[in-house]
Each structure stands twice: as C-alpha cells, then as structure tokens.
C-alpha atoms as a PDB file:
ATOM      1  CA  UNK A   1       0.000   0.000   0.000  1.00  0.00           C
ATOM      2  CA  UNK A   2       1.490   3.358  -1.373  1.00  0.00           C
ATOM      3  CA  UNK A   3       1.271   6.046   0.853  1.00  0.00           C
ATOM      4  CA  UNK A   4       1.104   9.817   0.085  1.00  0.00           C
ATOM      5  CA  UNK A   5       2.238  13.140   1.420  1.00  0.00           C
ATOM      6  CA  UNK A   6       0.189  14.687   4.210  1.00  0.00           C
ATOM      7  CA  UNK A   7       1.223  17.843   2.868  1.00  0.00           C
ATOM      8  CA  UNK A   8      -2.227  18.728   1.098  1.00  0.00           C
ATOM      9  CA  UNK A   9      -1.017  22.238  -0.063  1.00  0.00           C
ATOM     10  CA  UNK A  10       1.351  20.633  -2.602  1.00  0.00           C
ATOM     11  CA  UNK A  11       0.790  21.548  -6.131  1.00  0.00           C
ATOM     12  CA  UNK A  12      -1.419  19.636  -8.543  1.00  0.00           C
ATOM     13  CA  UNK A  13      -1.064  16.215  -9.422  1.00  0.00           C
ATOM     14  CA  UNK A  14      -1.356  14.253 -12.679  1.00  0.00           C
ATOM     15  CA  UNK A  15      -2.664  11.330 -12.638  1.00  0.00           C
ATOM     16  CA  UNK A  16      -2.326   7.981 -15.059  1.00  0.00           C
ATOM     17  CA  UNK A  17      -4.605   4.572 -14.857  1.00  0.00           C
ATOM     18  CA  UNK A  18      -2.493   1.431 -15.954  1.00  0.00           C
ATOM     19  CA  UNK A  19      -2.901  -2.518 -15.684  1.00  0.00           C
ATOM     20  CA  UNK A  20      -0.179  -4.506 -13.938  1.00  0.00           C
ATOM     21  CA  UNK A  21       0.850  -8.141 -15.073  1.00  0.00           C
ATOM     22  CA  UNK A  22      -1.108  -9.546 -12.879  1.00  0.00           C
ATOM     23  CA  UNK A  23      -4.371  -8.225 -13.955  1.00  0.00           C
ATOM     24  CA  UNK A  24      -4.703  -5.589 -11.501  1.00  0.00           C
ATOM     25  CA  UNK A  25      -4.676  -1.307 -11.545  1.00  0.00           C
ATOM     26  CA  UNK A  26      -2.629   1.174 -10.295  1.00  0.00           C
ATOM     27  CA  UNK A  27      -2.347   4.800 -10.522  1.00  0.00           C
ATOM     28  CA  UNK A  28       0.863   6.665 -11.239  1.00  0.00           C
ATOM     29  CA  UNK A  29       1.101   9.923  -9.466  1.00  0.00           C
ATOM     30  CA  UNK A  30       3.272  12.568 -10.505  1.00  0.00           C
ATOM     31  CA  UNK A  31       3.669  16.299  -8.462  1.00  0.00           C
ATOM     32  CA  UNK A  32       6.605  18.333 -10.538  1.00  0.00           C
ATOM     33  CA  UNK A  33       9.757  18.467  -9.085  1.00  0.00           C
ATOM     34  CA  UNK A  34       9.451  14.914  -7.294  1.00  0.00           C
ATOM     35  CA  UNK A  35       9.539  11.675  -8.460  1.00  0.00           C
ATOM     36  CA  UNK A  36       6.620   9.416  -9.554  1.00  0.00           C
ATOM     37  CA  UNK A  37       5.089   7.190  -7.087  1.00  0.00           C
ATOM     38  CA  UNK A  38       2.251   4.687  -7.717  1.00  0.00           C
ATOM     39  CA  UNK A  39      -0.512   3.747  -5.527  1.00  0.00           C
ATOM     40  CA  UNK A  40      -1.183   0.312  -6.401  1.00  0.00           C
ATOM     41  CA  UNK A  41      -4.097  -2.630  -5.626  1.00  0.00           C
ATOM     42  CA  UNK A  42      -7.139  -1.558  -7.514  1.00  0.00           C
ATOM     43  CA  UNK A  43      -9.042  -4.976  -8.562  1.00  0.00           C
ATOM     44  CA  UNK A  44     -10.609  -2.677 -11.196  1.00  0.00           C
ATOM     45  CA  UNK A  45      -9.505   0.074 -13.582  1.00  0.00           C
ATOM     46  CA  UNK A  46     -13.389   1.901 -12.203  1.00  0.00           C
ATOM     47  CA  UNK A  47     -11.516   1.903  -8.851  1.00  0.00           C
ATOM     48  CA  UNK A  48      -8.425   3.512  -9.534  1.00  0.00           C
ATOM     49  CA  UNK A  49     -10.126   6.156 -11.269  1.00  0.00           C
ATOM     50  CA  UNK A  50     -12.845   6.453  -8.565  1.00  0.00           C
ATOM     51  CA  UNK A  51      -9.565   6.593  -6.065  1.00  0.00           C
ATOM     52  CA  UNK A  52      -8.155   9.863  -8.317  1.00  0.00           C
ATOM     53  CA  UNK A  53     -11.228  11.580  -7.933  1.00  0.00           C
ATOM     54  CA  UNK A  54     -11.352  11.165  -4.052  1.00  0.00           C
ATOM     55  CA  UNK A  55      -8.449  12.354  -3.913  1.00  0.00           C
ATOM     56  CA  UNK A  56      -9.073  15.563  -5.547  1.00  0.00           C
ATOM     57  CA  UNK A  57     -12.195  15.915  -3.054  1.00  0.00           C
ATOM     58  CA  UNK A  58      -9.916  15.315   0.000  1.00  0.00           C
ATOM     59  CA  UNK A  59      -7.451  17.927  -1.264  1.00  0.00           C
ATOM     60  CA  UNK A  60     -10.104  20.540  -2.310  1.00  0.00           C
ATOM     61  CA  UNK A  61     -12.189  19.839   0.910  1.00  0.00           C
ATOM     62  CA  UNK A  62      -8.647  20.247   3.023  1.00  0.00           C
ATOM     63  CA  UNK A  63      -7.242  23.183   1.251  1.00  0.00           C
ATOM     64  CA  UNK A  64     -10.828  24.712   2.148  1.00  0.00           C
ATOM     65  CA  UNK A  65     -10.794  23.771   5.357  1.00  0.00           C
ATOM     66  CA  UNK A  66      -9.030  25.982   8.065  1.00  0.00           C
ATOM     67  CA  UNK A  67      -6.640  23.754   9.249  1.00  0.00           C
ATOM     68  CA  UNK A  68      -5.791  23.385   5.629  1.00  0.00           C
ATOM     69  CA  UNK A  69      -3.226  20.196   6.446  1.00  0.00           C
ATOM     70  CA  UNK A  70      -4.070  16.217   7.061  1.00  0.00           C
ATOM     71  CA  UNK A  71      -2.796  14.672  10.103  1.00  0.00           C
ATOM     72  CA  UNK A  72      -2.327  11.714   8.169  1.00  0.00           C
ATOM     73  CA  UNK A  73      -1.106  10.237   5.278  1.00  0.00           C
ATOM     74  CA  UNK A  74      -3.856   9.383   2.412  1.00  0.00           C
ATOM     75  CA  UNK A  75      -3.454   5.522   1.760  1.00  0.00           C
ATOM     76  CA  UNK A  76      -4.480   3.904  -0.817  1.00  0.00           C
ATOM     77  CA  UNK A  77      -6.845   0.985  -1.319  1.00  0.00           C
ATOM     78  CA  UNK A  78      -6.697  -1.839   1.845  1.00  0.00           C
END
C-alpha cells in the first residue's frame, strides 16, 4: 500500500490509470519536481479512477478547510 504526502497544499497532481501483469490497476502519481510514485491494488480500472477523484475531493475539501493540512497520510486501497 502506497502512501502519500500529508502535505495537502502541494501543487497539482497528474494522474495515469495502468494494468499490472497480474491483472490488476494502479495509478501513477506525478507532483513536478518529485519523483513518480504509484498507488497500487485496484481490482478494477473503475476503482483507480474512482480513487483519483477522491483524492481531488480530500485535497479541495482540506485546502478549504481551516486547518488546511491532514494529520495523516492518504493511503491507498486496503
């Protein structure tokens, strides 16, 4: 399980879908000026995608909010 910056003010991310080998998703995350990391596990390529889009919520609902950080790191699936 791939685990995230807490940092929720970082700039935008892009985002890519791919299937693995062994039939399986992940999403490759990529913030400039850092390397790639992928958050891997999705059974279906509906879930990774669904994944990306919570975690735009999170980070628009956090960067609203006026604490404006996470406490924790954002995990990926279980």
């Amino acid at each position: 399980m791939a685990l995230m910056s807490n940092d929720m003010t970082q700039p935008d991310a892009a985002f890519r879908v791919y299937s693995r080998d062994d039939g399986t998703f992940a999403v490759e995350v990529t913030i400039d000026e850092m390397q790639p990391t992928q958050v891997s596990g999705f059974a279906t390529e509906a879930a990774a995608t669904a994944w990306i889009e919570g975690y735009k919520q999170r980070k628009k609902e956090i960067a609203e909010s006026p604490r404006g950080r996470r406490s924790r790191p954002m995990r990926g699936p279980s």
